[in-house]
Protein backbone atom coordinates (compact mmCIF):
# COMPACT_ATOMS: atom_id res chain seq x y z
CA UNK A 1 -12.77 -3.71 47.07
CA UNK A 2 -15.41 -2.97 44.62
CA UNK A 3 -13.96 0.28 43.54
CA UNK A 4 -10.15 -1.62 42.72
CA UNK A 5 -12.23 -3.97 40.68
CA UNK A 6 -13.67 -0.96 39.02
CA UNK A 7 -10.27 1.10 38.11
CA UNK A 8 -8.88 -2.86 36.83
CA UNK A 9 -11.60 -2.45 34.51
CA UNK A 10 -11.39 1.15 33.24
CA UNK A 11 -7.64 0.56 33.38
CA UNK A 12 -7.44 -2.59 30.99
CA UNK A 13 -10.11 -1.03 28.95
CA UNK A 14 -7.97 2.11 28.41
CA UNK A 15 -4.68 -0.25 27.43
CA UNK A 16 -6.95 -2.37 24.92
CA UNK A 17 -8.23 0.82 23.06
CA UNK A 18 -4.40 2.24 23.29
CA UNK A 19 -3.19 -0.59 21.94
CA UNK A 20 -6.03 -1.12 19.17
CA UNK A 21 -5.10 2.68 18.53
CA UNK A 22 -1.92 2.66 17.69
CA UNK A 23 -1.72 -0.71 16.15
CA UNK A 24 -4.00 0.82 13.61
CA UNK A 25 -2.98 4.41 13.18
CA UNK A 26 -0.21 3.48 10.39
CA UNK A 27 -3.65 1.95 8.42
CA UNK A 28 -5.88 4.54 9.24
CA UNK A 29 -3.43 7.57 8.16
CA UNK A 30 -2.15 5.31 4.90
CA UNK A 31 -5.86 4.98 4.10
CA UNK A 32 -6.32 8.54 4.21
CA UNK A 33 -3.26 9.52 2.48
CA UNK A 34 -4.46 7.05 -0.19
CA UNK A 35 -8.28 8.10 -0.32
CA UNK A 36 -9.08 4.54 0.51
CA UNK A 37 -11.93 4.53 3.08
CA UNK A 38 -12.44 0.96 3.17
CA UNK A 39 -12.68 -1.18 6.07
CA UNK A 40 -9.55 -1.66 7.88
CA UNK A 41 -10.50 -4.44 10.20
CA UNK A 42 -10.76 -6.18 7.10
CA UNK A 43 -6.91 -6.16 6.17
CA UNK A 44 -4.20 -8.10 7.11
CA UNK A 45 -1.01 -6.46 8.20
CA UNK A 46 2.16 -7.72 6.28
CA UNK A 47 6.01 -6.56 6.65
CA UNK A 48 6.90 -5.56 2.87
CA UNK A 49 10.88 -6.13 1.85
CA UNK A 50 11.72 -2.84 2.62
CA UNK A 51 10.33 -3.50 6.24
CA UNK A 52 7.71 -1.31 6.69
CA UNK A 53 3.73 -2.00 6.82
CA UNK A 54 2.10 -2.41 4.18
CA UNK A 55 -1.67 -3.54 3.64
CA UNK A 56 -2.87 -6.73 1.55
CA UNK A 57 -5.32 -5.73 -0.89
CA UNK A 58 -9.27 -7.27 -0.25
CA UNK A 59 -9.79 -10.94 -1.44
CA UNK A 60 -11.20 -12.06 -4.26
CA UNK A 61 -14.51 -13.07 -3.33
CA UNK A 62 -16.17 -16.11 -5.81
CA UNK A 63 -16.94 -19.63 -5.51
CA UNK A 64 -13.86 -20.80 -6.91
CA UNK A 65 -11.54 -18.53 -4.59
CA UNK A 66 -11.93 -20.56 -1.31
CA UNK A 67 -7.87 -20.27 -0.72
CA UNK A 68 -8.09 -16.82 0.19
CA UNK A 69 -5.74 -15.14 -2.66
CA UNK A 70 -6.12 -11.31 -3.22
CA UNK A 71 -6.80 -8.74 -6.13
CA UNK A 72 -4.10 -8.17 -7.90
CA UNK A 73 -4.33 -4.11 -7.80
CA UNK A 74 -0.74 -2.78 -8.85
CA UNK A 75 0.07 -0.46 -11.62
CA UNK A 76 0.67 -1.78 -14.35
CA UNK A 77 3.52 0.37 -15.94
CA UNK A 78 2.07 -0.28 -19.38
CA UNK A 79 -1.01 0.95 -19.11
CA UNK A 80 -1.32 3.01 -16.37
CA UNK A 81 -2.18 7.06 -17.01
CA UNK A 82 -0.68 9.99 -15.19
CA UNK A 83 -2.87 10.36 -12.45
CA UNK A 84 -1.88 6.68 -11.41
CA UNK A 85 1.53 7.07 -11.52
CA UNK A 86 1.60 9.76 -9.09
CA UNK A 87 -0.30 8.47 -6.82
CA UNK A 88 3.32 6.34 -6.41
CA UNK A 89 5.45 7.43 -3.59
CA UNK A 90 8.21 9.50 -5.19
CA UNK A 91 6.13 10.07 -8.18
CA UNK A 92 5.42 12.91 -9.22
CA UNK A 93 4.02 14.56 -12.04
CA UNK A 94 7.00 15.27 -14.01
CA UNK A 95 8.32 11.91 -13.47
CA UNK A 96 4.66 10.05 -14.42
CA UNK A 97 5.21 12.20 -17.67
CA UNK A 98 8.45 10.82 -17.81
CA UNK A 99 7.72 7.10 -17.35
CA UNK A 100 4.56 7.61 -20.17
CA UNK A 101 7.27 9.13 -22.56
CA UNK A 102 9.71 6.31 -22.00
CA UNK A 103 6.77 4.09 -22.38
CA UNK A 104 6.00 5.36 -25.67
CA UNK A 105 9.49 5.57 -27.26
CA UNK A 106 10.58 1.93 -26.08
CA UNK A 107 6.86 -0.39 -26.65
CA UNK A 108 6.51 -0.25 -23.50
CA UNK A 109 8.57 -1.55 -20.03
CA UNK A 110 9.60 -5.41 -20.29
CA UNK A 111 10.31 -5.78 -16.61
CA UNK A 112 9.42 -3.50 -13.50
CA UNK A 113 13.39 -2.72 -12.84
CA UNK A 114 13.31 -1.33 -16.40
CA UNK A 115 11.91 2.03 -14.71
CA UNK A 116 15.03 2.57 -13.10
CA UNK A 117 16.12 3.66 -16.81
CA UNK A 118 14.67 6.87 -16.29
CA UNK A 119 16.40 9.74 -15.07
CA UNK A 120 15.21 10.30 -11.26
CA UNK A 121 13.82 6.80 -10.31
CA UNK A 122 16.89 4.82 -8.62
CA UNK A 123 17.42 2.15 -6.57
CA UNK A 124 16.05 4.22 -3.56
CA UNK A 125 12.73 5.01 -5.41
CA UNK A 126 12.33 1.58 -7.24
CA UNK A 127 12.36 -0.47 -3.44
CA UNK A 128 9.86 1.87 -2.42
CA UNK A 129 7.66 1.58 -5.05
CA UNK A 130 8.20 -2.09 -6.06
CA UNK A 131 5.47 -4.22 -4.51
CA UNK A 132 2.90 -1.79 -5.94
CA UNK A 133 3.93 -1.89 -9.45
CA UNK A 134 3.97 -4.56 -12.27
CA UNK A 135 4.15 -4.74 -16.34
């Protein structure tokens, strides 16, 4: 008796860790991908528009933030330098050129679908890149 008590355990500690595991392996590989080591307990999983995973950034913390919002860290299109702009999936560097040089020549982008005026960034690129970007 005591040793099918002792597999139960093993065995339901096995299927939490699985589970744990591969609830979290999206975060942990995004993290890495992104050079973000921070603490992924921490995060809150959300289902972006385009229906994958994405990760809420950390809240605010200050005495007058007791509703829990969060930092505000998207690129800003009007501001942002090269090395930001690819870090954008589908972004390269020849396109973060691109988006500085339209930039430039137009005072800057009005609304975030104005980036779609630039040759290479559809309607394809735009939804992925949407919810990280603002002007």
């Amino acid at each position: 008796m005591k040793r099918k008590i002792y597999f139960f355990v093993v065995f339901a500690a096995f299927i939490a860790f699985g589970t744990w595991y591969f609830v979290n392996f999206h975060d942990i590989m995004n993290r890495h991908k992104s050079g973000d080591e921070g603490d992924i307990a921490s995060n809150e999983k959300n289902i972006s528009d385009n229906g994958k995973y994405s990760i809420d950034k950390n809240p605010i913390s200050s005495e007058n933030n007791k509703e829990g919002t969060y930092a505000d860290e998207r690129i800003d299109l009007n501001t942002a330098d090269e090395a930001e702009l690819s870090s954008l999936e589908g972004i390269g560097a020849k396109k973060a050129g691109d988006i500085i040089d339209y930039r430039n020549k137009n005072g800057g982008f009005k609304s975030i679908e104005d980036i779609m005026n630039i040759s290479g960034i559809g309607e394809s690129t735009f939804n992925n890149i949407k919810n990280d970007i603002k002007v």
